[in-house]
N, C-alpha and C. Protein backbone atom coordinates (compact mmCIF):
# COMPACT_ATOMS: atom_id res chain seq x y z
N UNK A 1 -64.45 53.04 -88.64
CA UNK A 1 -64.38 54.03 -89.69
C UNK A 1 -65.56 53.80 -90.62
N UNK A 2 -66.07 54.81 -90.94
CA UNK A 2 -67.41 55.10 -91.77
C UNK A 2 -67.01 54.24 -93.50
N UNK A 3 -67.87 54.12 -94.41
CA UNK A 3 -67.54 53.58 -95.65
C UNK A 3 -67.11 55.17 -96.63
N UNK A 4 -67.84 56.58 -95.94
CA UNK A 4 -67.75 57.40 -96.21
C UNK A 4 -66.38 57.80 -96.10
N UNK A 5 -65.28 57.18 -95.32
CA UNK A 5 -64.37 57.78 -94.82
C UNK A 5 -63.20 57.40 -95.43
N UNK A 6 -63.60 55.55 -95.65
CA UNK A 6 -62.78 55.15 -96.54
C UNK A 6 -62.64 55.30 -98.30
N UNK A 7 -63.95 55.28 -98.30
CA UNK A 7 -64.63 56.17 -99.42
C UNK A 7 -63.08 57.49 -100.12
N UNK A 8 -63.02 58.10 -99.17
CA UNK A 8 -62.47 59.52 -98.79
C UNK A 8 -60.84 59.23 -98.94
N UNK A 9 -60.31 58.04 -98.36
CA UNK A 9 -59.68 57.83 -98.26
C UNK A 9 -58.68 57.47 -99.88
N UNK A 10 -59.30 56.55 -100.30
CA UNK A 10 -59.07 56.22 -101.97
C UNK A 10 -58.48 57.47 -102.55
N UNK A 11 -60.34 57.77 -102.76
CA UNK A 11 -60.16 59.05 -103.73
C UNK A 11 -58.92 60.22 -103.98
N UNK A 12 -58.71 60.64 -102.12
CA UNK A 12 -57.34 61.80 -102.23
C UNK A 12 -56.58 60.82 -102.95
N UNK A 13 -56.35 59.59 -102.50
CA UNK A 13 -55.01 59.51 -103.68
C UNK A 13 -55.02 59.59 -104.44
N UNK A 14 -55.98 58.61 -105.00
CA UNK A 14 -56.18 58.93 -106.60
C UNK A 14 -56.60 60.16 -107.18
N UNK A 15 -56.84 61.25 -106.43
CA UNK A 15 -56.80 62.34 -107.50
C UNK A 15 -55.60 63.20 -107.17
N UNK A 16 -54.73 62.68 -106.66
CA UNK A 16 -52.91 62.87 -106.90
C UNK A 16 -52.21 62.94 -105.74
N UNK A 17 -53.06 63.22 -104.13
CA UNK A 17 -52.45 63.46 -103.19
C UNK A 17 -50.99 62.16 -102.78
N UNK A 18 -50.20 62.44 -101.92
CA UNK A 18 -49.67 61.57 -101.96
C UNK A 18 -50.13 60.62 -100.28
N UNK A 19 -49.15 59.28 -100.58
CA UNK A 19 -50.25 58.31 -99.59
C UNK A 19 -49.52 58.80 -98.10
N UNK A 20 -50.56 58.53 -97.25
CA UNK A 20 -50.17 59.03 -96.27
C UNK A 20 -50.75 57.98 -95.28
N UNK A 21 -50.66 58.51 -94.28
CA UNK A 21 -51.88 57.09 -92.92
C UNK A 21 -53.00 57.27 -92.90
N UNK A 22 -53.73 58.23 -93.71
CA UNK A 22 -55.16 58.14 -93.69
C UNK A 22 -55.38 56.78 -94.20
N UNK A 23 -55.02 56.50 -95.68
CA UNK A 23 -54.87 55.29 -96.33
C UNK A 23 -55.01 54.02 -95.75
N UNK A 24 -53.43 54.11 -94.68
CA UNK A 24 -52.92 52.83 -93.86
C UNK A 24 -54.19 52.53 -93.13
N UNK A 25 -54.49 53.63 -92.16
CA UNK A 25 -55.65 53.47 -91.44
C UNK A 25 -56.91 52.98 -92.18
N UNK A 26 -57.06 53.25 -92.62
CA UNK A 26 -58.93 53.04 -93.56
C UNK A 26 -58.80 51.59 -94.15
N UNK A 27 -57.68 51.46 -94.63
CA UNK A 27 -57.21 50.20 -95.21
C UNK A 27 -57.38 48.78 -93.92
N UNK A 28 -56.80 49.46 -92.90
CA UNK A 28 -56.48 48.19 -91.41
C UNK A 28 -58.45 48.32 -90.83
N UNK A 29 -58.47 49.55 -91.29
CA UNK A 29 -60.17 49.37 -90.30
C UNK A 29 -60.94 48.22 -91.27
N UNK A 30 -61.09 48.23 -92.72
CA UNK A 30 -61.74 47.74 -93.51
C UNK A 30 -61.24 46.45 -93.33
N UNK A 31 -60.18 46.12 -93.41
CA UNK A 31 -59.93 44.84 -93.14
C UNK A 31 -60.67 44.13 -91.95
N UNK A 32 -60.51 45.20 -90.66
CA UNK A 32 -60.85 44.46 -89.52
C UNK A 32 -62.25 44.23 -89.48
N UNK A 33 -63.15 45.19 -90.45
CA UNK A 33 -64.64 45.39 -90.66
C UNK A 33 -64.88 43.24 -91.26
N UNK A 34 -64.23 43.30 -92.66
CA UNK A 34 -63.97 42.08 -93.10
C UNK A 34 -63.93 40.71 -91.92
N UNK A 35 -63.01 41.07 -91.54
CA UNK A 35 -63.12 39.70 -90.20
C UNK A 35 -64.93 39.72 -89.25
N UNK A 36 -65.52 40.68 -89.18
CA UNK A 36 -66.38 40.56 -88.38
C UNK A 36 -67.48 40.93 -89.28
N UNK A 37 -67.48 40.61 -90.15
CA UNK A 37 -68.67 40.74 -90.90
C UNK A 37 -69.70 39.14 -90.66
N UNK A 38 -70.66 39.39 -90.93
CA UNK A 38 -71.56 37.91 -90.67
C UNK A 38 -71.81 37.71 -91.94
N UNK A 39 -71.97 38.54 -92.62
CA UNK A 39 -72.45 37.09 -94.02
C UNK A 39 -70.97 37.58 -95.51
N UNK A 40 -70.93 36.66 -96.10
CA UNK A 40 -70.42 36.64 -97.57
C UNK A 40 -69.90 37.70 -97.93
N UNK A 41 -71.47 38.25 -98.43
CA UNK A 41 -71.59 39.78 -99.46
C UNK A 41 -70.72 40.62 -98.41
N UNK A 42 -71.08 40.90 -96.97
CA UNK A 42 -70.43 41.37 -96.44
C UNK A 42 -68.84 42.13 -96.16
N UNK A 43 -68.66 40.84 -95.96
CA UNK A 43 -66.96 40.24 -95.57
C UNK A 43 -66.32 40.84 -97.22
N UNK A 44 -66.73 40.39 -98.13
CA UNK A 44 -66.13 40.98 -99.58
C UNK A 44 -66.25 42.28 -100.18
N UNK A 45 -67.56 42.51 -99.55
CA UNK A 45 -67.63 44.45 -100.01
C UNK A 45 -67.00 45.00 -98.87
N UNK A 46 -66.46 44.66 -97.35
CA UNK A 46 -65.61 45.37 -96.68
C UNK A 46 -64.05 45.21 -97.05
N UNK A 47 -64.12 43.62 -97.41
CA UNK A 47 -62.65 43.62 -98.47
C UNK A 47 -62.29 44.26 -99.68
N UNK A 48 -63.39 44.90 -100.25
CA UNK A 48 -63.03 45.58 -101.72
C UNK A 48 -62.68 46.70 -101.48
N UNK A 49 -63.64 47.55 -100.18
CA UNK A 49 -62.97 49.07 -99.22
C UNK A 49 -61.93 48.70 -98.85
N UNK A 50 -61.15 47.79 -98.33
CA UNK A 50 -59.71 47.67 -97.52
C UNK A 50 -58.53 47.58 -99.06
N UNK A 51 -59.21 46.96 -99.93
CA UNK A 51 -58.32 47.18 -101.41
C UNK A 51 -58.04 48.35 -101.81
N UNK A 52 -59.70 49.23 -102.01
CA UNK A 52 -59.24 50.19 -102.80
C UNK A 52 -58.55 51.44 -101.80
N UNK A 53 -58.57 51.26 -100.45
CA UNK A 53 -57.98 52.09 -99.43
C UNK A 53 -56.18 51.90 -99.69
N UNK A 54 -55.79 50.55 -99.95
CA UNK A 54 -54.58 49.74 -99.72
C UNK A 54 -53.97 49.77 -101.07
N UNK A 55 -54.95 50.49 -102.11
CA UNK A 55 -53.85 50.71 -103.76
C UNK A 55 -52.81 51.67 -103.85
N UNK A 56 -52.82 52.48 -102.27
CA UNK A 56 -51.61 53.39 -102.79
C UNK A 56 -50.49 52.44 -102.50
N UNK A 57 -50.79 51.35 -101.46
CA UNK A 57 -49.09 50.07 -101.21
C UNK A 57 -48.94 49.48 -102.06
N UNK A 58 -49.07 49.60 -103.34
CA UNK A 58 -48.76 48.82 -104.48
C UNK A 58 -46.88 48.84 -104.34
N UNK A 59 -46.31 47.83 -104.40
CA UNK A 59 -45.26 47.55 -103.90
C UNK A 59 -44.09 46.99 -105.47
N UNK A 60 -43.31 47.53 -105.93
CA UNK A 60 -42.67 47.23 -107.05
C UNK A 60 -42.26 45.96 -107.56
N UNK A 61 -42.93 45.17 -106.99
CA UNK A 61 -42.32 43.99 -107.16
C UNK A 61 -43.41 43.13 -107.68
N UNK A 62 -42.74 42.81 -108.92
CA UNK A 62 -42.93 41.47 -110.08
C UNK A 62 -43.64 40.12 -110.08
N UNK A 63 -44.16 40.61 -109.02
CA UNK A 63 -44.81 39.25 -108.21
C UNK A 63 -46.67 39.35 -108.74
N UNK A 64 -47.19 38.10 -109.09
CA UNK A 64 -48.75 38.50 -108.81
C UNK A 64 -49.47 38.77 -107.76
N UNK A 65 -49.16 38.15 -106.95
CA UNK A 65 -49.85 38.57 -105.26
C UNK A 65 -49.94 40.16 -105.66
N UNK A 66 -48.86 40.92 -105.94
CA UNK A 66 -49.11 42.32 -106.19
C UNK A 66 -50.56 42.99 -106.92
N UNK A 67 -51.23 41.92 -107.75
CA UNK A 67 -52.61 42.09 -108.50
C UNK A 67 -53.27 42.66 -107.52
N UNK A 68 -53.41 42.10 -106.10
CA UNK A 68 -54.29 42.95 -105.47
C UNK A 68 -54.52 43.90 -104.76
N UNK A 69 -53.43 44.67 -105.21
CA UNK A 69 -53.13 46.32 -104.89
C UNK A 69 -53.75 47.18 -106.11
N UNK A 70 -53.83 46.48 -106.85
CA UNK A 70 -54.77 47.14 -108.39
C UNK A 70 -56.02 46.33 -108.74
N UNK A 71 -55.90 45.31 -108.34
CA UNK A 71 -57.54 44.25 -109.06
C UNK A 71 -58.50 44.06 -108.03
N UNK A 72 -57.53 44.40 -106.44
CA UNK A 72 -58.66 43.47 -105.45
C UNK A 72 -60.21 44.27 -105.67
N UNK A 73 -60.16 45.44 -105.33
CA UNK A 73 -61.11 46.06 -105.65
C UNK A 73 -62.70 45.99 -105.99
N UNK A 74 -62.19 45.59 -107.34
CA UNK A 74 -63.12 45.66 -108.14
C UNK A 74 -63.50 44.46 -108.03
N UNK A 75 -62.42 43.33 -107.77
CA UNK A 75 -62.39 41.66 -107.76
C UNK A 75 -63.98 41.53 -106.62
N UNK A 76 -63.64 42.15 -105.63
CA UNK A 76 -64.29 41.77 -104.48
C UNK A 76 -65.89 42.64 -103.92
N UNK A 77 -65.56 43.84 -105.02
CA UNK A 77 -66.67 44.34 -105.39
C UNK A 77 -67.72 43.62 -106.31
N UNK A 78 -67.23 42.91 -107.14
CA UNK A 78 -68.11 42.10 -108.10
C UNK A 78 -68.27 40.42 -107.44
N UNK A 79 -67.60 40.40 -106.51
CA UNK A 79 -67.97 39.17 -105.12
C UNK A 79 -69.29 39.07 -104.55
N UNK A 80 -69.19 40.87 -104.16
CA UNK A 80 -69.86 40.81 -103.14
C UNK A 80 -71.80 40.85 -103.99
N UNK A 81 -71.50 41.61 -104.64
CA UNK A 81 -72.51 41.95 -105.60
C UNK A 81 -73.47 40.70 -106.47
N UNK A 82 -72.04 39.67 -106.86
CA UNK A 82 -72.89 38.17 -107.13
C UNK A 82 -73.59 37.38 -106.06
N UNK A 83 -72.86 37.67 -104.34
CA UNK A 83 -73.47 37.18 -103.43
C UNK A 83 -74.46 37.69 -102.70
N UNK A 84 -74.65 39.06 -103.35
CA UNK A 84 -75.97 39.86 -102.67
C UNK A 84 -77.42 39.26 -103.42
N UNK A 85 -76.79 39.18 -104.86
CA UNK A 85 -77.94 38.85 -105.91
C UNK A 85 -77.88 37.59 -105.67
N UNK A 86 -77.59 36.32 -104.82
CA UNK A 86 -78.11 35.09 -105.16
C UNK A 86 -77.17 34.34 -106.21
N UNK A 87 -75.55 34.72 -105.54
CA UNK A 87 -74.90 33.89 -106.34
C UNK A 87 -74.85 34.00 -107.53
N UNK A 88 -75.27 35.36 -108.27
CA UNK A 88 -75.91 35.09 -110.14
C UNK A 88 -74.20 35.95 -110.58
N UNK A 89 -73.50 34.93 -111.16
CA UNK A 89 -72.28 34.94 -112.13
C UNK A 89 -72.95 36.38 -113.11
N UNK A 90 -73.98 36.61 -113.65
CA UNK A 90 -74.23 37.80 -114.67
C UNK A 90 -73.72 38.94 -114.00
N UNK A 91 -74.79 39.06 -112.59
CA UNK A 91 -73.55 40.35 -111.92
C UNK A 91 -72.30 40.70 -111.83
N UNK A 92 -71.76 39.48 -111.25
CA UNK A 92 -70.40 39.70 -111.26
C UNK A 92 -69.72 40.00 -112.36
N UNK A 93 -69.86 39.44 -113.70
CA UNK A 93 -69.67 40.10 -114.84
C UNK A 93 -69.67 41.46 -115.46
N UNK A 94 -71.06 41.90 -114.91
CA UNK A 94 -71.20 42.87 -115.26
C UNK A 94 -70.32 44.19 -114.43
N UNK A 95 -70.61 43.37 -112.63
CA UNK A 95 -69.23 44.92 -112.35
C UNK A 95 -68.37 44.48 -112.87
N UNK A 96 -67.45 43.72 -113.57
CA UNK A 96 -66.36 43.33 -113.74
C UNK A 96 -65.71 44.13 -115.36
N UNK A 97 -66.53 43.95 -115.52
CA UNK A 97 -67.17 44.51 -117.62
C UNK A 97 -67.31 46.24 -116.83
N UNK A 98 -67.89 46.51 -116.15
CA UNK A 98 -67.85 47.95 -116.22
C UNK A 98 -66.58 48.73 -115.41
N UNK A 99 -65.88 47.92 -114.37
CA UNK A 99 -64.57 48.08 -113.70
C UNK A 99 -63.56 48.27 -114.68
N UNK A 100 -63.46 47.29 -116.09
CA UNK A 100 -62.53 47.66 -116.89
C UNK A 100 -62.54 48.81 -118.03
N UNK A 101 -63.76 49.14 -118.21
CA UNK A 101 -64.46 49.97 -119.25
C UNK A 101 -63.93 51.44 -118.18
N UNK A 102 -63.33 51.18 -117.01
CA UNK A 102 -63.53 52.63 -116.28
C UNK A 102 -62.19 52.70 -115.87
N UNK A 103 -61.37 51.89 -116.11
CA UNK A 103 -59.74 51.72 -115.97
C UNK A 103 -59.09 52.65 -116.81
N UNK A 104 -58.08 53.40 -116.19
CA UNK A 104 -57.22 54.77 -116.89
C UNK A 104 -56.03 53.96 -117.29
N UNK A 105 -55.88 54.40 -118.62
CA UNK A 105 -54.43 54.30 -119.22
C UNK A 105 -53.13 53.82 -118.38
N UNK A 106 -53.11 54.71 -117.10
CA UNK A 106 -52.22 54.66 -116.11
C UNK A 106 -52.13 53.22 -116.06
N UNK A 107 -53.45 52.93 -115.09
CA UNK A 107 -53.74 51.96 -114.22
C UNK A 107 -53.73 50.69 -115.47
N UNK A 108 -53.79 50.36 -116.16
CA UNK A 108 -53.41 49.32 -117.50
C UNK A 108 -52.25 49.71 -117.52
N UNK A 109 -51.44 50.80 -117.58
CA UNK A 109 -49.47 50.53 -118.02
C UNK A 109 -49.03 49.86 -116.86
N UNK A 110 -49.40 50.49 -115.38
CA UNK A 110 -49.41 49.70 -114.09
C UNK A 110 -49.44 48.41 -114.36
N UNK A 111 -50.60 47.98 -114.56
CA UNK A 111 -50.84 46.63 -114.62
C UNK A 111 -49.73 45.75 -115.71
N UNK A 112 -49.41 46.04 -116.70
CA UNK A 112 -48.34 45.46 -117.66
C UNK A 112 -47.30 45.35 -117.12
N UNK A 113 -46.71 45.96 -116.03
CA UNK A 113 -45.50 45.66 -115.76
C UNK A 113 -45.71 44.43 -114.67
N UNK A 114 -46.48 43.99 -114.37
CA UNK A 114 -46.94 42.42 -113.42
C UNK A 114 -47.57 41.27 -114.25
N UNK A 115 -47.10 40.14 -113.93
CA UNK A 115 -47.15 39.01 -114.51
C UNK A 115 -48.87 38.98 -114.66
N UNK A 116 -49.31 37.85 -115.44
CA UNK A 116 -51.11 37.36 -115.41
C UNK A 116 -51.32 37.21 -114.18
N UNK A 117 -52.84 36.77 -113.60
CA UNK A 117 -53.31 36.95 -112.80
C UNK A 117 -53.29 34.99 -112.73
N UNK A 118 -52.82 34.39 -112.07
CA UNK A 118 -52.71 32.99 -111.93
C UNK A 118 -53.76 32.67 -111.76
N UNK A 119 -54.63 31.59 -112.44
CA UNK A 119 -55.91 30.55 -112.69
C UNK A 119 -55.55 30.05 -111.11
N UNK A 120 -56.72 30.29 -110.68
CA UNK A 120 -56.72 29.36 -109.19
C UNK A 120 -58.62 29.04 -108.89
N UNK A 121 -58.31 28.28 -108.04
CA UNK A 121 -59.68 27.14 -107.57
C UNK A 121 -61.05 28.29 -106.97
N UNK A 122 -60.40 28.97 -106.59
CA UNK A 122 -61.56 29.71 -105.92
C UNK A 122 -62.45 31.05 -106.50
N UNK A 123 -63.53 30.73 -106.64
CA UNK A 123 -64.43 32.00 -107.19
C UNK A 123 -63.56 33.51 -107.47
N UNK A 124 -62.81 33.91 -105.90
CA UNK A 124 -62.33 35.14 -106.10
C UNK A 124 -61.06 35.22 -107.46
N UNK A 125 -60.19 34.25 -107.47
CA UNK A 125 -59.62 33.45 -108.17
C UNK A 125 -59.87 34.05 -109.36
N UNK A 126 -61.00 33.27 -109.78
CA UNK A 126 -61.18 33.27 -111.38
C UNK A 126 -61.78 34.72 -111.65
N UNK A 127 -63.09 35.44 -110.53
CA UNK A 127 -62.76 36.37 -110.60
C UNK A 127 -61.53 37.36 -111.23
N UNK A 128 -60.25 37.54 -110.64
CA UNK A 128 -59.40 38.30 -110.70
C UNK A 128 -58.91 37.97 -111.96
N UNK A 129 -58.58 36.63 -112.57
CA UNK A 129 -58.03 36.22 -113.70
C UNK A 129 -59.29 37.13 -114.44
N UNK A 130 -60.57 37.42 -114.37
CA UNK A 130 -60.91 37.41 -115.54
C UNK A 130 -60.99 38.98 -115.91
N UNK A 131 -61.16 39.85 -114.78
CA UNK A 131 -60.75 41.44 -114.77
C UNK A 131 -59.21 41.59 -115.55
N UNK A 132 -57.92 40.53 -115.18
CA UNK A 132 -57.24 40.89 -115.28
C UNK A 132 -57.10 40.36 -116.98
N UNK A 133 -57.64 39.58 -117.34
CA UNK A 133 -57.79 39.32 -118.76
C UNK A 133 -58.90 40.47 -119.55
N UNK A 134 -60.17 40.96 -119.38
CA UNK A 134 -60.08 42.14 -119.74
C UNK A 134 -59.63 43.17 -120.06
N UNK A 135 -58.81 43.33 -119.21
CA UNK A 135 -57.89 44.77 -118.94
C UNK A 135 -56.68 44.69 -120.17
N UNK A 136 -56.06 43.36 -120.29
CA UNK A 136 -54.89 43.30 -120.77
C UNK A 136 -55.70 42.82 -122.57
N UNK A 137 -56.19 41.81 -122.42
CA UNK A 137 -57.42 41.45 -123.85
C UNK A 137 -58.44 42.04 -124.25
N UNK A 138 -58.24 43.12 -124.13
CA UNK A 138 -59.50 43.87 -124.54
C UNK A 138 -60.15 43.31 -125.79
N UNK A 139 -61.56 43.29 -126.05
CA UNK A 139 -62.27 42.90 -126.81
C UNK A 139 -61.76 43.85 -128.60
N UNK A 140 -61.54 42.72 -129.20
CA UNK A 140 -61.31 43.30 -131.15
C UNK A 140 -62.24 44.81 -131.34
N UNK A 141 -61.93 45.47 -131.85
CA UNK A 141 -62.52 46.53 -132.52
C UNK A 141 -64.10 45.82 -133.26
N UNK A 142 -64.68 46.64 -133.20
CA UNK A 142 -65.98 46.16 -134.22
C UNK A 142 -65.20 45.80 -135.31
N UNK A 143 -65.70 44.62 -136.10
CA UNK A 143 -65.98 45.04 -137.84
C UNK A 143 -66.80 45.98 -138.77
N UNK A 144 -66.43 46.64 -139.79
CA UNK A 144 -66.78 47.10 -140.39
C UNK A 144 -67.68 45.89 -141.68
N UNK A 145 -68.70 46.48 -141.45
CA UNK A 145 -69.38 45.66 -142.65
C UNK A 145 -69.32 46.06 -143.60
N UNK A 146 -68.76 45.50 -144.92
CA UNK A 146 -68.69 46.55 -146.37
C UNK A 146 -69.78 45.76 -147.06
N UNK A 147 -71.28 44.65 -146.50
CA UNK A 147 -72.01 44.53 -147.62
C UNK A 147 -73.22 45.08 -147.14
N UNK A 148 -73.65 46.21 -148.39
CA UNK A 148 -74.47 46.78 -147.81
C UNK A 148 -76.42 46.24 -147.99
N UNK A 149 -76.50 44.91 -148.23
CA UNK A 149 -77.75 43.75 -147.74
C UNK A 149 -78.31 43.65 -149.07
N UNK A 150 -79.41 43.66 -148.95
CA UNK A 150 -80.54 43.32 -148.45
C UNK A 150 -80.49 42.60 -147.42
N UNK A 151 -81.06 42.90 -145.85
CA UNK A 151 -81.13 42.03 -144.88
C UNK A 151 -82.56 41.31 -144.82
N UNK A 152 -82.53 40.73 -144.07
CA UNK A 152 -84.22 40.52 -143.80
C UNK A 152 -83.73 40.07 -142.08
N UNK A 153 -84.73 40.95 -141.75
CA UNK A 153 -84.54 41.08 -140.15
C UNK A 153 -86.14 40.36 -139.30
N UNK A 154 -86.76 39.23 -140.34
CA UNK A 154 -88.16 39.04 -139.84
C UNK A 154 -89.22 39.70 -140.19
N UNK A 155 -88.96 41.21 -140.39
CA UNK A 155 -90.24 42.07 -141.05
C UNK A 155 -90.87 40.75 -142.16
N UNK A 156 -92.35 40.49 -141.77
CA UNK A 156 -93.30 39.99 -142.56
C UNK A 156 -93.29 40.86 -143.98
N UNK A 157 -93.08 42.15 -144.39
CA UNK A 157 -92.81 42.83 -145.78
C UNK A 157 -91.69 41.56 -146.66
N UNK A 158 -90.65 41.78 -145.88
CA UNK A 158 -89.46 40.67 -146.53
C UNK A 158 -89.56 39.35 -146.94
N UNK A 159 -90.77 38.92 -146.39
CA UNK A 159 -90.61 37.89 -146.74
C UNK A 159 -91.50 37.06 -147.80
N UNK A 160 -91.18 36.25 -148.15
CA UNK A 160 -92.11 35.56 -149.92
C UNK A 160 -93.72 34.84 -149.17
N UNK A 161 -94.58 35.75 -150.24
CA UNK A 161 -95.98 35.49 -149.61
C UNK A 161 -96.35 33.80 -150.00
N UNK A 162 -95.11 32.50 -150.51
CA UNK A 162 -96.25 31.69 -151.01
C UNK A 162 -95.43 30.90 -150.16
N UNK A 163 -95.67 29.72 -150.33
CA UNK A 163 -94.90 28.86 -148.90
C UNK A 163 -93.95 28.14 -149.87
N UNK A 164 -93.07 27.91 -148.94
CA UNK A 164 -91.75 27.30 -149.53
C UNK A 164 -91.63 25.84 -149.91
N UNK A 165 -90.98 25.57 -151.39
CA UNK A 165 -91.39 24.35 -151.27
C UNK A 165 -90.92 23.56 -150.68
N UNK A 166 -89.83 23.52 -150.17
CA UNK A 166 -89.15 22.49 -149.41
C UNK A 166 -89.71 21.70 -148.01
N UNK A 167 -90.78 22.72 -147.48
CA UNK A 167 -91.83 22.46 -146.58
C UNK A 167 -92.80 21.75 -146.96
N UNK A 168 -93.27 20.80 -146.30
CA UNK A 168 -94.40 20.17 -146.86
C UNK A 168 -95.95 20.65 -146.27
N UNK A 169 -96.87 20.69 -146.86
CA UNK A 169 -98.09 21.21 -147.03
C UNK A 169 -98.54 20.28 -145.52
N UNK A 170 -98.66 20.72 -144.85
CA UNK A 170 -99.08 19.91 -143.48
C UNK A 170 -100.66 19.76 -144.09
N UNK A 171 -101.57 20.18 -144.13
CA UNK A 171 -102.86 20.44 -144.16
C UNK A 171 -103.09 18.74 -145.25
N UNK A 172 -102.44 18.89 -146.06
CA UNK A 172 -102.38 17.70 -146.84
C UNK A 172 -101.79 16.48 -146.47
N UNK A 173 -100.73 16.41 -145.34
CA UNK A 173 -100.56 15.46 -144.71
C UNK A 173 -101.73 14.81 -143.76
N UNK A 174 -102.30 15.73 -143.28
CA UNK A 174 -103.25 14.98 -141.79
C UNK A 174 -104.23 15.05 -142.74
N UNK A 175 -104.66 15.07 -143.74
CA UNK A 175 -105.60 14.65 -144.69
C UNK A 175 -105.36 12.98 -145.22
N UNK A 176 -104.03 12.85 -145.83
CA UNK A 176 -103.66 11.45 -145.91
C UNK A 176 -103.52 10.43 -144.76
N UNK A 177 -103.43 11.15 -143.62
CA UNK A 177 -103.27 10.16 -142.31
C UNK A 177 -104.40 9.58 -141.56
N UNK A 178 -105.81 10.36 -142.18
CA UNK A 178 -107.12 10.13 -141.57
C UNK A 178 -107.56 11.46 -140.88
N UNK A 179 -107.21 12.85 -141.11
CA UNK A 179 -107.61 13.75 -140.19
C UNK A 179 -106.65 14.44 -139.10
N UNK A 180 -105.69 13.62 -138.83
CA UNK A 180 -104.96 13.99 -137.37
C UNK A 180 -103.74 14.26 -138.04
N UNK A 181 -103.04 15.35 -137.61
CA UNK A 181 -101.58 15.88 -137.72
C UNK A 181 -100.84 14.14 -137.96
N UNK A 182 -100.76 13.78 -136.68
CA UNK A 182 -99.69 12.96 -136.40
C UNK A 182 -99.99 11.46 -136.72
N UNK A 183 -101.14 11.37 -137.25
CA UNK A 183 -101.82 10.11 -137.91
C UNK A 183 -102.76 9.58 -137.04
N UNK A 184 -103.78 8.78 -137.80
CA UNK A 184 -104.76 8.16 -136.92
C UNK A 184 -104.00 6.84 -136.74
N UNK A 185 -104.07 6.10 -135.76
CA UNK A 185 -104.30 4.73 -135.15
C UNK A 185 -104.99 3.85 -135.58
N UNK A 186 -104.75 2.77 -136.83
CA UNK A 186 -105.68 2.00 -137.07
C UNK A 186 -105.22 0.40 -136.23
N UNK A 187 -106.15 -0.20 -136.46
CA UNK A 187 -106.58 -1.84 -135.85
C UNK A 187 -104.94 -2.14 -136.00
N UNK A 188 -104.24 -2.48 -135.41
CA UNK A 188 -102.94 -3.76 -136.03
C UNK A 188 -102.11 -2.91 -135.65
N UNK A 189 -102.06 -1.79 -135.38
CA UNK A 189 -100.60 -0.41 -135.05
C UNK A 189 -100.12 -0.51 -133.44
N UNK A 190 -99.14 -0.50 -133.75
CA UNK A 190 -98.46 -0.50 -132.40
C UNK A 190 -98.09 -2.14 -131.47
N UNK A 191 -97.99 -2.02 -129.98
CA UNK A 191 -97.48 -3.28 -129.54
C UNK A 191 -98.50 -4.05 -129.53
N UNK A 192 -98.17 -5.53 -129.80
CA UNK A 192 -99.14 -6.62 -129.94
C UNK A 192 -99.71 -6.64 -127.99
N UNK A 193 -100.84 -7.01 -127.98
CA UNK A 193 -101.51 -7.27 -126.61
C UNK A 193 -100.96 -9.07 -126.33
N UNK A 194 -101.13 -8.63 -124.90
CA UNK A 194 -100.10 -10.68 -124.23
C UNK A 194 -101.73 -11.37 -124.42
C-alpha cells in the first residue's frame, strides 16, 4: 500500500467517516512496511503511518498502552525525523511542539480520560511522555508586563558615554606593569631554575 493510501486512509476518519477496513488494512500494511524497513528513520516513519491509520482502534480502556492509538503518531513521526537529521533531539522537539500546537479540543478531552504516559528507558518512551505532557501541561499564558521601562536593549544611544567606575582603566594598568596587559616578567618571577 502506497503512503498516499494510507495517507487516505487516516484522513476519512478523521474528517468523520466511520472506521471501516480500509483503516484495518493500511494500518496491517504499514506495520508490515515497519518490519522490513532497513534503516531506523525508516522502520519509525512506517510506524507513525500504521498509528495514524490504527487511531480509529482506540479501544475504551483505561490503560496507557492505549496512548498509542492517539500519541503513536506523532511519537514516531518525531523518531523518525530526529533519526533522519543525525540523531538531533531539536527536531524531534520541534515535531513534537508543533504535533501539540495542532491537537483539537476533541483529541485532548480523548486524551484526559487515560492515565500519563509512563516514564520508560527508551527514546520512543520519553518521546511519548513528553507529547503527552504537552498536551495535558500546556505552557502558562504569557505575562503581561505592567512596567512600562526604560529598557536598554544594547543600542549604543542607551548607554553612558564615560566608562564606569567600577571598571578599572586597563590602559593604566599595563602602564604600571611595564607596557604589557598582563605584566612584564622581571629577573626573580616565577619557578626557581634546579
Amino acid at each position: 500500500m502506497t503512503l498516499y493510501c494510507l495517507e487516505c486512509a487516516a484522513r476519512v476518519f478523521a474528517e468523520g467517516a466511520a472506521r471501516s477496513r480500509l483503516q484495518r488494512t493500511a494500518a496491517t500494511d504499514a506495520h508490515r512496511a515497519a518490519r522490513e524497513a532497513t534503516t531506523d528513520a525508516a522502520r519509525h516513519a512506517a510506524t507513525a503511518a500504521a498509528h495514524a491509520a490504527a487511531a480509529a482502534y482506540l479501544h475504551p480502556l483505561a490503560k496507557a498502552t492505549q496512548l498509542h492509538h492517539i500519541l503513536g503518531s506523532p511519537v514516531h513521526a518525531a523518531r523518525a525525523a530526529e533519526l533522519a537529521r543525525g540523531d538531533d533531539p531539536v527536531v524531534a522537539e520541534y515535531v513534537l511542539t508543533t504535533a501539540a500546537t495542532r491537537m483539537t479540543p476533541v483529541v485532548r478531552d480523548v486524551l484526559s480520560r487515560y492515565p500519563r504516559a509512563p516514564e520508560g528507558r527508551s527514546r520512543t518512551a520519553a518521546l511519548t511522555a513528553r507529547l503527552d505532557g504537552l498536551l495535558r501541561d500546556p505552557a502558562p499564558a504569557p505575562r503581561v508586563v505592567d512596567d512600562p521601562g526604560p529598557f536598554v536593549h544594547g543600542t549604543r544611544q542607551a548607554l553612558p558615554r564615560e566608562p564606569d567606575p567600577v571598571l578599572p582603566d586597563h590602559r593604566a594598568t599595563a602602564r604600571r606593569r611595564g607596557g604589557h596587559r598582563m605584566g612584564a616578567a622581571s629577573a626573580g618571577d616565577g619557578p626557581a631554575d634546579p
